[in-house]
N, C-alpha and C. Protein backbone atom coordinates (compact mmCIF):
# COMPACT_ATOMS: atom_id res chain seq x y z
N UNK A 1 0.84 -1.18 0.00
CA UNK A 1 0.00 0.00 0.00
C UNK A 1 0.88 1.24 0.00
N UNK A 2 0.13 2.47 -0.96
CA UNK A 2 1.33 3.57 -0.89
C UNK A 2 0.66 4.99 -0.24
N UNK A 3 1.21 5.27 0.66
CA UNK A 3 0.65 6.61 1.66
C UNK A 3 1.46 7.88 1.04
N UNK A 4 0.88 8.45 1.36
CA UNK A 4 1.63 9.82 0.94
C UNK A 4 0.81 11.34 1.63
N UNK A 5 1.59 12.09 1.90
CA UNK A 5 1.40 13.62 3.34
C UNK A 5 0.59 14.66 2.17
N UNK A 6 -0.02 15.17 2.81
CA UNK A 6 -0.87 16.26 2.43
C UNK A 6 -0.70 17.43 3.83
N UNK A 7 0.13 18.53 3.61
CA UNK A 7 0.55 19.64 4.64
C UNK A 7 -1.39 20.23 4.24
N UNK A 8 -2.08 20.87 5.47
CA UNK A 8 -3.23 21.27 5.36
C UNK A 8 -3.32 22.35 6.48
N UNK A 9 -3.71 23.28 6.35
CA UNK A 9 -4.37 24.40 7.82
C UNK A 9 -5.54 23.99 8.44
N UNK A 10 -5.51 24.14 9.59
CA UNK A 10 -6.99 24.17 10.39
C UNK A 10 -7.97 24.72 9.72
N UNK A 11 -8.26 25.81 9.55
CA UNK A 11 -9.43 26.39 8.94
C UNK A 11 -9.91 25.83 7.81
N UNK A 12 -9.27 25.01 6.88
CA UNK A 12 -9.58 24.23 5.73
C UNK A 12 -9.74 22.79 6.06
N UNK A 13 -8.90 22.36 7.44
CA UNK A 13 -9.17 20.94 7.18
C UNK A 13 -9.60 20.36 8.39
N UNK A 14 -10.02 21.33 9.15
CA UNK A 14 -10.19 20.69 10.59
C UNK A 14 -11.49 19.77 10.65
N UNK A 15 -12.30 19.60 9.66
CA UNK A 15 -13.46 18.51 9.77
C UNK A 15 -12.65 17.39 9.53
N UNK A 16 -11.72 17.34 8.93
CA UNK A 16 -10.83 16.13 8.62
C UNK A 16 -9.87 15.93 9.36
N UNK A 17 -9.37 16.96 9.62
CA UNK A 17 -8.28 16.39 11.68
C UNK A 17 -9.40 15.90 12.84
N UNK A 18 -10.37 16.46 12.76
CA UNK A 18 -11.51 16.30 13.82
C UNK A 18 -11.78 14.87 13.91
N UNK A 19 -12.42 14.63 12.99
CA UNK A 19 -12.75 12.99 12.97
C UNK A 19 -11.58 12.29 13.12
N UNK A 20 -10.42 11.97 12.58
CA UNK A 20 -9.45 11.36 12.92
C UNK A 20 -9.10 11.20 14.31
N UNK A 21 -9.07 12.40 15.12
CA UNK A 21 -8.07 12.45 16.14
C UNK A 21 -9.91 12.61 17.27
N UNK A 22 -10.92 12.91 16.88
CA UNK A 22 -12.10 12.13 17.34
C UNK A 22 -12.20 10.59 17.89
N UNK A 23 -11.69 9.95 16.73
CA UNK A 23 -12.17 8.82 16.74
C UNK A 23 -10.88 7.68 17.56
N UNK A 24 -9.94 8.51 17.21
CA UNK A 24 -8.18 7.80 18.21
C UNK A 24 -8.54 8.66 19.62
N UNK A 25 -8.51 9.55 19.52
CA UNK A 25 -8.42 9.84 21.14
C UNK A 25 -9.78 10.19 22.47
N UNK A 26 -10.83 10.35 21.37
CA UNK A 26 -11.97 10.31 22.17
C UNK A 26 -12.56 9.52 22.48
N UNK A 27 -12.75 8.64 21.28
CA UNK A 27 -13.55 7.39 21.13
C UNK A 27 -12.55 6.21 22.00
N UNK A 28 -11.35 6.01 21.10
CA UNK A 28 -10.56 4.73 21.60
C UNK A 28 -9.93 5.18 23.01
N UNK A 29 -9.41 6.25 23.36
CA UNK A 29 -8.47 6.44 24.23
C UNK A 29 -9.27 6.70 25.32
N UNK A 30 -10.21 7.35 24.81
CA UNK A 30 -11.68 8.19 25.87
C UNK A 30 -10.72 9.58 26.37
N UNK A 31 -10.16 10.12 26.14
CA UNK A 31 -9.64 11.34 26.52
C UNK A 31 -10.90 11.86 26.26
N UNK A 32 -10.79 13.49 27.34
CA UNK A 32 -11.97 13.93 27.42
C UNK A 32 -12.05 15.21 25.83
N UNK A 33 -12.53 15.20 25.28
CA UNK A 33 -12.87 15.93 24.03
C UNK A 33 -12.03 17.95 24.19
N UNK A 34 -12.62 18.15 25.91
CA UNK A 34 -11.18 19.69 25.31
C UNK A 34 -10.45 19.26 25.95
N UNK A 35 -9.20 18.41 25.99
CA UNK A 35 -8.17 18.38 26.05
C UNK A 35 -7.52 18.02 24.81
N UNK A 36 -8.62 17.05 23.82
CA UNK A 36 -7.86 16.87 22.78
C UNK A 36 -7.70 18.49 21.71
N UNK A 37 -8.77 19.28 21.47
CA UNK A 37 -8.51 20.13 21.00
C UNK A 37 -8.51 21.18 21.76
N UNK A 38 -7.62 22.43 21.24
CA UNK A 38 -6.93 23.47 22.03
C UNK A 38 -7.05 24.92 21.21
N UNK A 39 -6.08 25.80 22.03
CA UNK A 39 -6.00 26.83 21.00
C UNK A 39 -4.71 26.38 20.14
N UNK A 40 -3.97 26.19 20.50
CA UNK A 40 -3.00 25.42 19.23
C UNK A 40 -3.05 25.64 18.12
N UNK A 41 -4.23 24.14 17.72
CA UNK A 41 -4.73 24.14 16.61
C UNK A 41 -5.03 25.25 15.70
N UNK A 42 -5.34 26.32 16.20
CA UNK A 42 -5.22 27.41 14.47
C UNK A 42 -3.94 27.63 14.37
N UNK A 43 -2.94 27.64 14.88
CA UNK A 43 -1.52 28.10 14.51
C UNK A 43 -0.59 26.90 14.38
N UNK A 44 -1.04 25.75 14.63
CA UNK A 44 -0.11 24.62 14.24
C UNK A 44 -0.12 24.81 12.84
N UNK A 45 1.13 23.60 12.47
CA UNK A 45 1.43 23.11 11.22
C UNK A 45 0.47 21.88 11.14
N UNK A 46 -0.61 21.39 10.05
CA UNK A 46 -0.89 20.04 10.60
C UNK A 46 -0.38 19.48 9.45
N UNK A 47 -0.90 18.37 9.39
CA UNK A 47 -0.34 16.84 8.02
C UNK A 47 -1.57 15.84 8.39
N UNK A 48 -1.90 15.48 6.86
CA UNK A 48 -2.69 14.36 6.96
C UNK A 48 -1.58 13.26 6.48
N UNK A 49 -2.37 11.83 6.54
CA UNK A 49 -1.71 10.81 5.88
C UNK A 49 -2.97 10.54 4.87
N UNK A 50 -2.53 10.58 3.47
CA UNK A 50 -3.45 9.61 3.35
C UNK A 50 -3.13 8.41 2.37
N UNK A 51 -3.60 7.17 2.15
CA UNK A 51 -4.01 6.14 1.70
C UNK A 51 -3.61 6.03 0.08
N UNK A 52 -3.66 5.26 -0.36
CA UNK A 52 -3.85 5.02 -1.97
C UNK A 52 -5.61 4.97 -2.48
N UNK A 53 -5.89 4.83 -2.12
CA UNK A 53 -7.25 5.55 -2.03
C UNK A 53 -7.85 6.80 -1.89
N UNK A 54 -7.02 7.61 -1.73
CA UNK A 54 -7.32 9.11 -0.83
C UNK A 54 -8.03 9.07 0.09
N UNK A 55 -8.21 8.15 1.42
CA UNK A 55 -8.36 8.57 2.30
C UNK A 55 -7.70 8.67 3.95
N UNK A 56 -8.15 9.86 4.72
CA UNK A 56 -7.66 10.58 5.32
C UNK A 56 -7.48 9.21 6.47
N UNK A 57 -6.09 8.87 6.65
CA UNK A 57 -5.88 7.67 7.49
C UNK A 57 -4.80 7.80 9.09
N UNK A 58 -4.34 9.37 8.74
CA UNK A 58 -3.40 10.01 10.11
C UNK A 58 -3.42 11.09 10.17
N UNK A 59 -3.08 11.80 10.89
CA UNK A 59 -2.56 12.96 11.12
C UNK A 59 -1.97 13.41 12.53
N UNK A 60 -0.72 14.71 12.03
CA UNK A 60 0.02 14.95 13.67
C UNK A 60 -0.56 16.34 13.23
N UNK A 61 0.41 16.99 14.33
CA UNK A 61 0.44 18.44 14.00
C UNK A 61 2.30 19.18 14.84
N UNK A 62 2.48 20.22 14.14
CA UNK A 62 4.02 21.00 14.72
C UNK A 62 3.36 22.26 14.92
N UNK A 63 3.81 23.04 15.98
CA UNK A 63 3.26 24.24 16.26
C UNK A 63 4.80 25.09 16.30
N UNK A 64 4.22 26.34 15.96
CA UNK A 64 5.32 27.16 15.44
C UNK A 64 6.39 27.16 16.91
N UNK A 65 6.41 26.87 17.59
CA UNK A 65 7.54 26.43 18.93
C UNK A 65 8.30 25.09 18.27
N UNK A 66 7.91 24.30 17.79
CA UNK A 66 8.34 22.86 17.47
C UNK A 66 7.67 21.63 18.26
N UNK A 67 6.91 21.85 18.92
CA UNK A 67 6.13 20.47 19.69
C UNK A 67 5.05 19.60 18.97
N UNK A 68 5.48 18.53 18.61
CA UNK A 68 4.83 17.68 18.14
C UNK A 68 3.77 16.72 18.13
N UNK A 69 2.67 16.89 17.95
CA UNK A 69 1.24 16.51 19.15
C UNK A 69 0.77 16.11 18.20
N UNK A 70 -0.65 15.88 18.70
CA UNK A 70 -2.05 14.98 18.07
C UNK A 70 -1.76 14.11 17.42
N UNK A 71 -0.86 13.00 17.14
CA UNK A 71 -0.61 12.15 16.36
C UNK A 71 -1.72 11.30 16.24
N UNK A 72 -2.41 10.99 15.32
CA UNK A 72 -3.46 10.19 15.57
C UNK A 72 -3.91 8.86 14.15
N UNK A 73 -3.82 7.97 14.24
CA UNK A 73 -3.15 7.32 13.08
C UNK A 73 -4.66 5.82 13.55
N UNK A 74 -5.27 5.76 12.23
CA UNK A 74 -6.63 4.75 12.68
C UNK A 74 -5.89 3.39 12.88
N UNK A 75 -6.32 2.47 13.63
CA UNK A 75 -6.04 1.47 13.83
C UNK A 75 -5.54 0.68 13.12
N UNK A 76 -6.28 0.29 12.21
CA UNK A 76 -5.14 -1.16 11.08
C UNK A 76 -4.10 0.04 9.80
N UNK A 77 -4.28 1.07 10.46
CA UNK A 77 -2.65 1.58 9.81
C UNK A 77 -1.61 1.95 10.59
N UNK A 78 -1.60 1.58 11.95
CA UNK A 78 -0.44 2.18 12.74
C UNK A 78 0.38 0.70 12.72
N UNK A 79 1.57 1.48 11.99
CA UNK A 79 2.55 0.76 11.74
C UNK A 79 4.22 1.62 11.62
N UNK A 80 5.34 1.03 11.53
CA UNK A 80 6.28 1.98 11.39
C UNK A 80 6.43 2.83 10.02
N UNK A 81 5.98 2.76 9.19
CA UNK A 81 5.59 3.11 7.69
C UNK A 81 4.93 4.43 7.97
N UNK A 82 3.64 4.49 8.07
CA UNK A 82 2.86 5.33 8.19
C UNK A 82 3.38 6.60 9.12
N UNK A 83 3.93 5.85 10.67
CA UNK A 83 4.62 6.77 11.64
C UNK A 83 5.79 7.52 10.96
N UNK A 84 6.70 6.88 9.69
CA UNK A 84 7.98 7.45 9.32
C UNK A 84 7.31 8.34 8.90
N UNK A 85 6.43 8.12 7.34
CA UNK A 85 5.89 8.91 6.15
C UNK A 85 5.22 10.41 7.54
N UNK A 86 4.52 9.72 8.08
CA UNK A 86 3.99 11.31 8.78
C UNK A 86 5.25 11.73 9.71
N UNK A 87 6.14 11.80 10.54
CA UNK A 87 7.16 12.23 11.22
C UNK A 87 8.38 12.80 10.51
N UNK A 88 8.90 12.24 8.85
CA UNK A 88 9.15 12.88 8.16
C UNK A 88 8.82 14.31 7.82
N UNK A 89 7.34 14.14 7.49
CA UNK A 89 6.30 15.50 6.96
C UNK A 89 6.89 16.55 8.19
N UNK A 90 5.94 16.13 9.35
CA UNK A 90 6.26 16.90 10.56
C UNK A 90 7.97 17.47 10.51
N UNK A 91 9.15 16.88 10.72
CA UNK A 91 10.10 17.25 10.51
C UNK A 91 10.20 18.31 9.02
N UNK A 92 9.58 17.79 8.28
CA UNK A 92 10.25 18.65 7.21
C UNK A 92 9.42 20.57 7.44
N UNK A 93 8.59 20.41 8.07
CA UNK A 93 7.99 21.45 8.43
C UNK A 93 8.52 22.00 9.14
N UNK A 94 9.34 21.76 9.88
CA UNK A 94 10.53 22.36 11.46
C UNK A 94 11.27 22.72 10.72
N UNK A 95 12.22 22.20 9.69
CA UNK A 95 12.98 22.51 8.95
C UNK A 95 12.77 23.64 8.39
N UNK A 96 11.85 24.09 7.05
CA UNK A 96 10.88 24.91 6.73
C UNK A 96 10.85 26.22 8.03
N UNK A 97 10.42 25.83 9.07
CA UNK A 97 10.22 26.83 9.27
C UNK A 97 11.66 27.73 10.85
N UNK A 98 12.64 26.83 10.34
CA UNK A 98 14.00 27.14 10.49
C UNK A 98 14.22 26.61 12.15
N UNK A 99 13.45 25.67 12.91
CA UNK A 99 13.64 25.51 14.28
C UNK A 99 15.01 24.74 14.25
N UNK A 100 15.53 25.06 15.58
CA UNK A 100 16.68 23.93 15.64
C UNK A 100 15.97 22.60 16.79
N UNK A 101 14.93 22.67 17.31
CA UNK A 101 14.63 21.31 18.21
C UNK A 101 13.10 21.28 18.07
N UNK A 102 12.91 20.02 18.04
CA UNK A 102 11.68 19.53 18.11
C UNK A 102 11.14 19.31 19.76
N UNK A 103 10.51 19.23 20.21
CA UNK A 103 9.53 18.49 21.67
C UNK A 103 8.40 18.16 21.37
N UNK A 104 8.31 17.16 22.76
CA UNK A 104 7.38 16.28 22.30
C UNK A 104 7.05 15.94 23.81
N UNK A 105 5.91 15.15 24.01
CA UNK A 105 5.15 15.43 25.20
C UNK A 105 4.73 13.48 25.72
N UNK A 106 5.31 12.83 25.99
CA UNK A 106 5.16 11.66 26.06
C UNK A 106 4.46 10.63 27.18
N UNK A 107 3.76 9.80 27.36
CA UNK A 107 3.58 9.05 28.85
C UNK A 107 4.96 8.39 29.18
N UNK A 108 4.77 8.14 30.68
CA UNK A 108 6.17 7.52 30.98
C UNK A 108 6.76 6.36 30.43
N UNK A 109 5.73 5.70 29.96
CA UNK A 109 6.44 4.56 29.37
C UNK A 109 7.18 4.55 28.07
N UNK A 110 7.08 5.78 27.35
CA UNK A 110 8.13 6.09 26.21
C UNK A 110 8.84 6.50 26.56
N UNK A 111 9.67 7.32 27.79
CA UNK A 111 10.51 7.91 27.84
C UNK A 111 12.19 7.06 27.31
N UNK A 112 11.83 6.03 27.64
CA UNK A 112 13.27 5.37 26.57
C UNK A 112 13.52 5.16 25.50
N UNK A 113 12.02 4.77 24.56
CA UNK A 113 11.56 4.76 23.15
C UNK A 113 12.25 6.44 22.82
N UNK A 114 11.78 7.12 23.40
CA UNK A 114 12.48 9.04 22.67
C UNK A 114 14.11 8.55 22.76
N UNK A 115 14.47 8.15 23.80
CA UNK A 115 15.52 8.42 24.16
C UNK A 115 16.80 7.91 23.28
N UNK A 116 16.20 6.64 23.01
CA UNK A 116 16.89 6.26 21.43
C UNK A 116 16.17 6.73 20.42
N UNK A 117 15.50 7.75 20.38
CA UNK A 117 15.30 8.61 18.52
C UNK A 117 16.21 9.83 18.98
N UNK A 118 17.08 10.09 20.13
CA UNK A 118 17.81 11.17 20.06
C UNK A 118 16.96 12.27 21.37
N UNK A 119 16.08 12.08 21.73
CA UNK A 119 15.45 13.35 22.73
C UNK A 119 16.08 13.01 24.08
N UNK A 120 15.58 14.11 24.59
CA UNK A 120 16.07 13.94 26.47
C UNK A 120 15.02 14.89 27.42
N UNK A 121 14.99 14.11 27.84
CA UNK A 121 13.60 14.73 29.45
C UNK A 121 14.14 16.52 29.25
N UNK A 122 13.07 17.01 29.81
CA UNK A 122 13.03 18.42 30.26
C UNK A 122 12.17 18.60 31.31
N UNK A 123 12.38 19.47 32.02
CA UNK A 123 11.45 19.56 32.80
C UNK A 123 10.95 18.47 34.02
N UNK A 124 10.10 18.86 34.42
CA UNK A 124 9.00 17.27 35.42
C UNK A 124 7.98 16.94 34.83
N UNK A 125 7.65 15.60 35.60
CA UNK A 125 6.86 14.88 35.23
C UNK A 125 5.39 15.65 35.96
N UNK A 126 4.69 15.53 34.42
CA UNK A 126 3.27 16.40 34.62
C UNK A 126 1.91 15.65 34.47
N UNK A 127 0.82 15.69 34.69
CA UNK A 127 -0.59 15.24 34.65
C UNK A 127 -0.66 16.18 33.46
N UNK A 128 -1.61 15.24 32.12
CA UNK A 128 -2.45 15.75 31.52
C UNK A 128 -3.60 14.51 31.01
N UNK A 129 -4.71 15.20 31.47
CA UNK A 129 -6.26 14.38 31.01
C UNK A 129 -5.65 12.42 32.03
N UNK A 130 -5.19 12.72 33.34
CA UNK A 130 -4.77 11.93 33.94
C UNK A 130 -3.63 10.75 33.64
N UNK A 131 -3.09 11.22 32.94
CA UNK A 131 -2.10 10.72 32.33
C UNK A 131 -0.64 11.33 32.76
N UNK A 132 0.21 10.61 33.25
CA UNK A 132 1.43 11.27 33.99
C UNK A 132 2.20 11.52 32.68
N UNK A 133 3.06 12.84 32.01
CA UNK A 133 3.78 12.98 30.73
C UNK A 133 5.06 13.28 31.49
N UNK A 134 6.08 12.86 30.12
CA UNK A 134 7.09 14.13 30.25
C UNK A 134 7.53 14.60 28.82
N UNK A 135 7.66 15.96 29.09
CA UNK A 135 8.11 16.45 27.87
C UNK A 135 9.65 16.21 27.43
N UNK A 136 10.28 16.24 26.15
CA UNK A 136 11.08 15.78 25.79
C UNK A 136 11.94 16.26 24.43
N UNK A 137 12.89 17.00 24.50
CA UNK A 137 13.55 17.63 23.69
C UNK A 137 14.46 16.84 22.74
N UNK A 138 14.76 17.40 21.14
CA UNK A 138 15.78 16.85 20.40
C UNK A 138 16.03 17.44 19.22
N UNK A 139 17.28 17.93 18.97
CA UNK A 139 18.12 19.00 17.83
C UNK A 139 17.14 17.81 16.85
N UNK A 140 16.99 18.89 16.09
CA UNK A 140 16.65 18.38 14.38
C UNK A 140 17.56 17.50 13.78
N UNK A 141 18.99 17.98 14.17
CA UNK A 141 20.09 17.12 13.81
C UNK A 141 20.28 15.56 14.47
N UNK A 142 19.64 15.69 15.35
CA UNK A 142 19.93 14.10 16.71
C UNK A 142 19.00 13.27 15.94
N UNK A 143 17.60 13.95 15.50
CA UNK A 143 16.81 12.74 15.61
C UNK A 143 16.50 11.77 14.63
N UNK A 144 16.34 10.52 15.03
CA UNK A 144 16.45 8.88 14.25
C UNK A 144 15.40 8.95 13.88
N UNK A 145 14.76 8.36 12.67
CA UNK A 145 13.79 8.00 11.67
C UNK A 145 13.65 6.24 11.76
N UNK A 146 14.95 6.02 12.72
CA UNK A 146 14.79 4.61 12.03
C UNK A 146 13.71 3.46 12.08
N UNK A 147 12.99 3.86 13.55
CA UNK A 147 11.73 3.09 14.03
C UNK A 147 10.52 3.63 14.57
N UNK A 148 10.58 5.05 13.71
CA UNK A 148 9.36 5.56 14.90
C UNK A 148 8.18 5.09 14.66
N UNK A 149 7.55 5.07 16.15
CA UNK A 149 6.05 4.18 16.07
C UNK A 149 5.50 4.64 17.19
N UNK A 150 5.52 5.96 17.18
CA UNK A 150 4.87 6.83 18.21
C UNK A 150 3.27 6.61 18.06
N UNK A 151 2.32 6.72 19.44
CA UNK A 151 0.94 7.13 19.48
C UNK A 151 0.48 8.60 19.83
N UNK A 152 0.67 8.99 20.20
CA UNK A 152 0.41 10.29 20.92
C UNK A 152 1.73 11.58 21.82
């Protein structure tokens, strides 16, 4: 199967980030609905994934700081494929828009998964939507492509 990124704005595509990241984080995850969306969202960068089919099968988003959120990718496509093709996009947008580090906002149990793509803790460990995070920094230059298979 062949995927391929579509860069899109909120104001044009947010019925189509909505349902996606609806249906991964409200529905499956049960996160409570405003935590998943924010003010963010009009000033992020977003990315769809989509399908050989054209349809809309992922999406993250980069916000003009560099933090990398909403990843939200439907079930029988989360795979390392799909995670590269969209984390690529996302990166190439940091690039673009000249950052030198990405962050990223993780549960504790990734914190070693980042740690071999190149990031490192910042900060403390925080509650969000009851979920203990930590955020997590990494030069544009550090970070590995080789296995990402991030959820959120």
């Amino acid at each position: 199967m062949t995927f391929y990124t579509k860069n899109v704005d909120w104001g044009n595509a947010q019925h189509k980030l909505k349902k996606i990241r609806d249906k991964v984080f409200v529905c499956q995850w049960r996160l409570p609905k405003d935590c998943e969306f924010d003010q963010d969202d009009q000033i992020a960068f977003h990315v769809l994934v989509l399908n050989d089919t054209n349809q809309e099968i992922a999406t993250g988003r980069i916000t003009p700081k560099g933090e990398i959120g909403r990843i939200a990718v439907e079930p029988q496509y989360r795979g390392p494929e799909v995670y590269q093709i969209l984390f690529n996009a996302l990166l190439n947008i940091a690039r673009q828009q000249n950052l030198d580090d990405v962050l990223v906002q993780c549960e504790l149990e990734g914190v070693n998964y980042y740690k071999q793509q190149g990031f490192r803790p910042v900060g403390t460990v925080f509650m969000e939507a009851g979920i203990a995070r930590q955020s997590m920094v990494c030069s544009l230059n550090e970070f590995s492509l080789t296995k990402v298979e991030l959820t959120h």
